[in-house]
Protein backbone atom coordinates (compact mmCIF):
# COMPACT_ATOMS: atom_id res chain seq x y z
CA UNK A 1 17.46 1.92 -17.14
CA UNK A 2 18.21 3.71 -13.42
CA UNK A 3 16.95 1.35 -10.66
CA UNK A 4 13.54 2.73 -9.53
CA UNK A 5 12.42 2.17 -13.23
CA UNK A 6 13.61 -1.21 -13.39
CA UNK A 7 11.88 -1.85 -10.25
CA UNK A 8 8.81 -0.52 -11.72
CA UNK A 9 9.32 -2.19 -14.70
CA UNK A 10 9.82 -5.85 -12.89
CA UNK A 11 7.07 -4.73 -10.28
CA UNK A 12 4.30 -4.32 -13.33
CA UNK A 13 5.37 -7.81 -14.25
CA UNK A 14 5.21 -9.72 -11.36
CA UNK A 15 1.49 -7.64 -10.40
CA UNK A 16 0.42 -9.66 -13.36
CA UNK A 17 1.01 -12.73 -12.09
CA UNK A 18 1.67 -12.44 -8.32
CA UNK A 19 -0.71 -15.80 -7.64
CA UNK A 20 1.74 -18.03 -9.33
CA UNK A 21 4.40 -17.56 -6.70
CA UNK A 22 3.19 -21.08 -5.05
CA UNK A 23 4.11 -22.67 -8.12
CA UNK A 24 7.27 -21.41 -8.19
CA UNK A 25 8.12 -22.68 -4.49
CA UNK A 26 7.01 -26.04 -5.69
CA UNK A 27 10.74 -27.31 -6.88
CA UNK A 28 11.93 -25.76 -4.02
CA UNK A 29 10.01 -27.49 -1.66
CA UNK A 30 10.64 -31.33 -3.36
CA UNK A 31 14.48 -30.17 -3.13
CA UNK A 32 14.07 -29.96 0.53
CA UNK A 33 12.11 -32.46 1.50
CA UNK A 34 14.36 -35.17 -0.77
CA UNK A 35 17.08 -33.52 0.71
CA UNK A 36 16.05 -32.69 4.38
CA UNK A 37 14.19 -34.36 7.31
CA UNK A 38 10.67 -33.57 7.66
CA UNK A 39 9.35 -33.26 10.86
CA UNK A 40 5.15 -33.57 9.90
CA UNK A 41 5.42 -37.52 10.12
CA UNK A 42 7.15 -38.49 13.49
CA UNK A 43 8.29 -42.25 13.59
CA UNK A 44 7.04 -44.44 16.63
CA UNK A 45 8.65 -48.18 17.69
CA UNK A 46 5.81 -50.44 18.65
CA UNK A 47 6.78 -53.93 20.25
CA UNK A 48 5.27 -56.26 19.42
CA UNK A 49 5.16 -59.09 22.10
CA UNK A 50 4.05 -62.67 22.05
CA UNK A 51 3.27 -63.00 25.23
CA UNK A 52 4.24 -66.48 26.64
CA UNK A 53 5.83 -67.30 23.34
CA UNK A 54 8.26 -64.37 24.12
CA UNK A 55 11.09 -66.49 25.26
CA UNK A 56 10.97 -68.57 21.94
CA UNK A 57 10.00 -65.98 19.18
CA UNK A 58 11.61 -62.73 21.30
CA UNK A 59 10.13 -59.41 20.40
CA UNK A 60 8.94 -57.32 16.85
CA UNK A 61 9.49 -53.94 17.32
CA UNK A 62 7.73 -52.08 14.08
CA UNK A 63 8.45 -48.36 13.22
CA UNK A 64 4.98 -46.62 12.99
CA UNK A 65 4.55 -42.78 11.63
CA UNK A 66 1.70 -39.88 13.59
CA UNK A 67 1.26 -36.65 12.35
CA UNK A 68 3.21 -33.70 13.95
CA UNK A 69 -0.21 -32.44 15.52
CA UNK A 70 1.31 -29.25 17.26
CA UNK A 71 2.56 -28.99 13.78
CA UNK A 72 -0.43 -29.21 11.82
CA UNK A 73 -2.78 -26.72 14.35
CA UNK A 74 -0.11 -24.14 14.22
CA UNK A 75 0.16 -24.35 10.40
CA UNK A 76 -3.89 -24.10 10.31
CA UNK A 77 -3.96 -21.38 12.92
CA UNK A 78 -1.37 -19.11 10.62
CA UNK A 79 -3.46 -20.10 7.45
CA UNK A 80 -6.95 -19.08 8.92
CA UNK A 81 -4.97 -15.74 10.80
CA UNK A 82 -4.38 -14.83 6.79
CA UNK A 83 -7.71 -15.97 5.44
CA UNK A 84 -9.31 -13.49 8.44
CA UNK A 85 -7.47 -10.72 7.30
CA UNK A 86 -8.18 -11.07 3.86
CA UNK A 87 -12.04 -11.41 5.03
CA UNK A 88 -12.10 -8.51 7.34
CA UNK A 89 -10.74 -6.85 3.97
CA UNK A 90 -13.36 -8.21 1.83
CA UNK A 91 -16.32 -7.91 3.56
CA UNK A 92 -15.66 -3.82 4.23
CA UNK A 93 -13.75 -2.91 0.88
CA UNK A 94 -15.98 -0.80 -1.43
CA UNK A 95 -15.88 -1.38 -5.22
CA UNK A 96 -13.25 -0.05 -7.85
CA UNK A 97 -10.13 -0.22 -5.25
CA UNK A 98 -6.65 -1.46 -5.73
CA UNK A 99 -5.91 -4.80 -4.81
CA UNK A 100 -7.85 -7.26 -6.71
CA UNK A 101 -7.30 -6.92 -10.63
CA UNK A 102 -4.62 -8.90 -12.34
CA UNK A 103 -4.09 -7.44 -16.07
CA UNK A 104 -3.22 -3.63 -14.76
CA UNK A 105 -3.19 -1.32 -11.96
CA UNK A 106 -6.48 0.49 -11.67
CA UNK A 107 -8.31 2.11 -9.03
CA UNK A 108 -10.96 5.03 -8.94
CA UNK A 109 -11.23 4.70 -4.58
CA UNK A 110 -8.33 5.38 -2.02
CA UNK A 111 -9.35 2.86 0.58
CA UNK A 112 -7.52 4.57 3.83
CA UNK A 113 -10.12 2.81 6.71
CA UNK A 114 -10.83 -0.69 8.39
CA UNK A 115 -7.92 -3.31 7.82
CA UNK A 116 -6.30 -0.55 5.78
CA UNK A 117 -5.36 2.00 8.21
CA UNK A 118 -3.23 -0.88 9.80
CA UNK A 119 -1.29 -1.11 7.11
CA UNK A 120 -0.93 -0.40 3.44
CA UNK A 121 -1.19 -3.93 1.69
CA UNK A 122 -3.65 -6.15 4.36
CA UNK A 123 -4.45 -8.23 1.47
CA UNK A 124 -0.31 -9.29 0.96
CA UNK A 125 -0.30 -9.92 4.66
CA UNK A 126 -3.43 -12.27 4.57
CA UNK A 127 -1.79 -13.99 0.98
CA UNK A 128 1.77 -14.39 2.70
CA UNK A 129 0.24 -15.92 5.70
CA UNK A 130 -2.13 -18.04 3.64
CA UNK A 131 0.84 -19.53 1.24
CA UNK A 132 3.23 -19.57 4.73
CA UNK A 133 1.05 -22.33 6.44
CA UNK A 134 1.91 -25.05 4.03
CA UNK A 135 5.05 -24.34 3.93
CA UNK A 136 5.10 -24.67 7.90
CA UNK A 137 3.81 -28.51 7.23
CA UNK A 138 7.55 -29.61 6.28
CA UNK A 139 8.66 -28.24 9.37
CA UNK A 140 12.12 -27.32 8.28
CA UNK A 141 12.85 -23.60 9.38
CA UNK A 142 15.90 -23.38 6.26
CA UNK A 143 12.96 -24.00 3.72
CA UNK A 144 10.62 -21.68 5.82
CA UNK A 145 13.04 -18.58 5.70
CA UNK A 146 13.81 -18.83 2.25
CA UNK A 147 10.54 -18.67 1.60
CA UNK A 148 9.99 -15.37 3.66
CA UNK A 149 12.99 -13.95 1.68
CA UNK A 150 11.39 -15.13 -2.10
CA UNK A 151 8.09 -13.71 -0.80
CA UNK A 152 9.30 -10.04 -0.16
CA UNK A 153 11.96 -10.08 -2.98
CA UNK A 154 8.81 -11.19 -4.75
CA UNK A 155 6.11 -8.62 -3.72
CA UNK A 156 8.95 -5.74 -2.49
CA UNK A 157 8.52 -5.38 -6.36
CA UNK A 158 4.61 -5.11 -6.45
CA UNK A 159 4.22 -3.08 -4.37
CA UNK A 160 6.86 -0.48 -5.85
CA UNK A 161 4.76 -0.56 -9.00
CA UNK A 162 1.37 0.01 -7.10
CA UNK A 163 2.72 2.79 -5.01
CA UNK A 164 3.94 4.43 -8.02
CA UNK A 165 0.76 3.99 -9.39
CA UNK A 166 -1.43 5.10 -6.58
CA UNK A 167 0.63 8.12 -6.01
CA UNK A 168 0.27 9.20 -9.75
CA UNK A 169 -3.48 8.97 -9.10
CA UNK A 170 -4.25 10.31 -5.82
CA UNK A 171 -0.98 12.35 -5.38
CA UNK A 172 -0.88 14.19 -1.48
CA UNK A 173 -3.79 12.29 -0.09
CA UNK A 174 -1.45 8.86 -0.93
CA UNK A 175 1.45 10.33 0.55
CA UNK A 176 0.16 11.36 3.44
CA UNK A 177 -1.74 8.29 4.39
CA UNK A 178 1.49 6.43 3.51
CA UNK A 179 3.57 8.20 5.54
CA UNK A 180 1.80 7.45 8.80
CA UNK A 181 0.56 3.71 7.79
CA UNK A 182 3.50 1.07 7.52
CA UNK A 183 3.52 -1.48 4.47
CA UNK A 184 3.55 -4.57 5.88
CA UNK A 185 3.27 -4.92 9.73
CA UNK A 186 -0.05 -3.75 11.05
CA UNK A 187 0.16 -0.45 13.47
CA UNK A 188 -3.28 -0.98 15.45
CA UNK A 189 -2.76 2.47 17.06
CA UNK A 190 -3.94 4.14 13.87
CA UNK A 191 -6.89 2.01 13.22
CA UNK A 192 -9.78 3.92 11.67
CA UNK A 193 -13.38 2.58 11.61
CA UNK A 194 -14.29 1.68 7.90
CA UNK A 195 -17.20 4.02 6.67
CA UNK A 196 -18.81 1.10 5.11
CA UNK A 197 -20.36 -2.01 7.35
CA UNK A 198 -19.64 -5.29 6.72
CA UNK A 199 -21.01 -7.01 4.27
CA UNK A 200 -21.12 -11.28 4.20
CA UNK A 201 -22.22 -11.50 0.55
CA UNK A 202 -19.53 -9.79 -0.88
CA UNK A 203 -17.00 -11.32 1.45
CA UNK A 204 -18.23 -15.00 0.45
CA UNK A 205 -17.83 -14.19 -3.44
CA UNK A 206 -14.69 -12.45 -2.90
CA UNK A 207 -12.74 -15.16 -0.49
CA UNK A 208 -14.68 -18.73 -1.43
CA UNK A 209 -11.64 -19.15 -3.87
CA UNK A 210 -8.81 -18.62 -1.42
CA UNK A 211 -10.59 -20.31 1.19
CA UNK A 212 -10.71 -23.39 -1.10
CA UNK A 213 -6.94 -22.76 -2.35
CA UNK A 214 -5.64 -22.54 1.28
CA UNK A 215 -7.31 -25.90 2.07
CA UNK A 216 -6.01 -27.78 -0.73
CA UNK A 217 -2.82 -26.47 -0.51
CA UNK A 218 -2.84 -28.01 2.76
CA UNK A 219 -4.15 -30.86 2.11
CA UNK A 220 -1.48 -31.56 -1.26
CA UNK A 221 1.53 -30.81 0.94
CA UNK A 222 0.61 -33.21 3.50
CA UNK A 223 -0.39 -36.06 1.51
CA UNK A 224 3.11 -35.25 -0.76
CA UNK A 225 4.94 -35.49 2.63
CA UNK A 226 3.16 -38.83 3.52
CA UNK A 227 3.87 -40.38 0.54
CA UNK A 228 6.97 -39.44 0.14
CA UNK A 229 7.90 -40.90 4.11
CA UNK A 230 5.73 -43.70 3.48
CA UNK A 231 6.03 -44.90 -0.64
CA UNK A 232 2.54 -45.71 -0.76
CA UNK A 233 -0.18 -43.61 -2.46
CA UNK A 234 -3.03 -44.13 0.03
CA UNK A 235 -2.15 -43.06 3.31
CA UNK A 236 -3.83 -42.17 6.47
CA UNK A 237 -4.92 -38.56 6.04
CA UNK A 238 -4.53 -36.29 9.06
CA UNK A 239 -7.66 -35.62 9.75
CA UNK A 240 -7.96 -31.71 10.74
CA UNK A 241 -6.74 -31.03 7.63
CA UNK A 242 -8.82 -32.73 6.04
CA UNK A 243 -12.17 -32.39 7.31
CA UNK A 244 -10.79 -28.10 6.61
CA UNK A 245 -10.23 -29.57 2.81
CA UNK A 246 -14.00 -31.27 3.02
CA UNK A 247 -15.36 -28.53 4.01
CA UNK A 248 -14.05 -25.98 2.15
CA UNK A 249 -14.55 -28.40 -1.17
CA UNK A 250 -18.59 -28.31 -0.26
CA UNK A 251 -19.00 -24.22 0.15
CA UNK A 252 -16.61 -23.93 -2.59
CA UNK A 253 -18.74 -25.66 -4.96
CA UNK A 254 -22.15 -24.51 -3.00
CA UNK A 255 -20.89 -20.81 -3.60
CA UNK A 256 -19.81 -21.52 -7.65
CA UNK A 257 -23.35 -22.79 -8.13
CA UNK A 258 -24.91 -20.11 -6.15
CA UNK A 259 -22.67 -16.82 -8.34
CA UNK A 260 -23.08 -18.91 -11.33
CA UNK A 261 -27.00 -19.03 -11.12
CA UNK A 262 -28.37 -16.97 -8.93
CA UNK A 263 -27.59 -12.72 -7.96
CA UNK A 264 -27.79 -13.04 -4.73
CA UNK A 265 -23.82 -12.05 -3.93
CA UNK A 266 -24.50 -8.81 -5.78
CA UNK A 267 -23.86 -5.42 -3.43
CA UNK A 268 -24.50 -2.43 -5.03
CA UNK A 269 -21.27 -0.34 -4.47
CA UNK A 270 -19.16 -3.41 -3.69
């Protein structure tokens, strides 16, 4: 089998089940944080002093943990960055477009505007930025860039198979929009105004799962971390993350009862 067809080949594979890549960072990440220092859970020495009984009894001094919170807000700030994209995506993407299915390629629509005349795959960018902030939480930069590398070894492979795809469908008009939009890294000098408007219903049922999954991913790494620091299963929970995990929990279930019961997320065309 030459290359490109293996590529193809491994590509159409990995499309299938490109959401399971967290699961295979997991092992990965225990390695390095049995094996590394961590850097979300800062110690602090308290002294403890009793006052005029100092000069008989001395000092305590006690070794405290806080949460990293520069840490923690720039691992939130990267998360929601890829949630925004993925929304600004959602909430302007028309119906039967590549992108979303899991079993096959498909699509019937060549979506060239909005987020996508920035770049070819917006919705990779928003998912590598979205799996990148817990990652972040360790705060060890050798466990960070080797997950950059397993992400685009990863999806360099998907999206090989969809390009081969698309350009079997649509032919010139793929080529041409591919040649002057990059893959990954947004060009905002070619942005193009989306010929649909925005619409909030279909970005809520689109994104109220990813939303939820970026918040508990969060909220799982750090309470793995503190554990792990601390040996005790109820810990102080940092609180920005999650009040973000409370949050999301409530609209997550709000919006299941909501698509489950009602039609009210239903656009026509979308």
């Amino acid at each position: 089998m030459i290359l490109k067809d293996n590529f193809k080949k491994e590509g159409d594979f990995l499309f299938r089940y490109r959401s399971y890549l967290p699961l295979v960072v997991i092992p990965f990440f225990v390695l390095c944080l049995v094996s590394f220092p961590q850097n979300l859970l800062l110690p602090r020495i308290e002294v403890q002093n009793f006052f005029f009984l100092d000069f008989w009894l001395g000092t305590d001094t006690q070794v405290n943990f806080v949460y990293n919170t520069p840490l923690v807000i720039f691992a939130l700030i990267v998360g929601l960055l890829g949630q925004g994209i993925r929304i600004l995506v959602a909430g302007y993407v028309p119906r039967n477009t590549s992108g979303r299915n899991t079993k096959a390629q498909k699509a019937e629509v060549l979506n060239t505007t909005g987020m996508y005349s920035l770049c070819r795959n917006p919705l990779y960018l928003g998912n590598f930025l979205m799996m990148f902030a817990p990652v972040l939480l360790l705060g060890n930069w050798l466990f960070a860039l080797s997950f950059i590398l397993a992400f685009w070894l990863y999806y360099e492979r998907i999206i090989y198979a969809e390009e081969s795809f698309l350009t079997q469908k649509f032919g010139d008009e793929y080529l041409q929009w591919a040649k002057n939009t990059p893959a990954f890294l947004p060009n905002f000098r070619h942005y193009t105004k989306s010929n649909l408007g925005f619409s909030m219903r279909s970005m809520l049922k689109r994104e109220y799962h990813s939303l939820f999954g970026l918040a508990t991913s969060l909220f799982l790494i750090h309470w793995i971390i503190s554990v792990y620091v601390s040996w005790d299963l109820v810990v102080a929970f940092e609180p920005c993350i999650s009040v973000f995990f409370v949050v999301s929990a409530v609209i997550y279930v709000v919006m299941l009862v909501l698509i489950k019961t009602t039609k009210i997320f239903e656009v026509e065309g979308r």
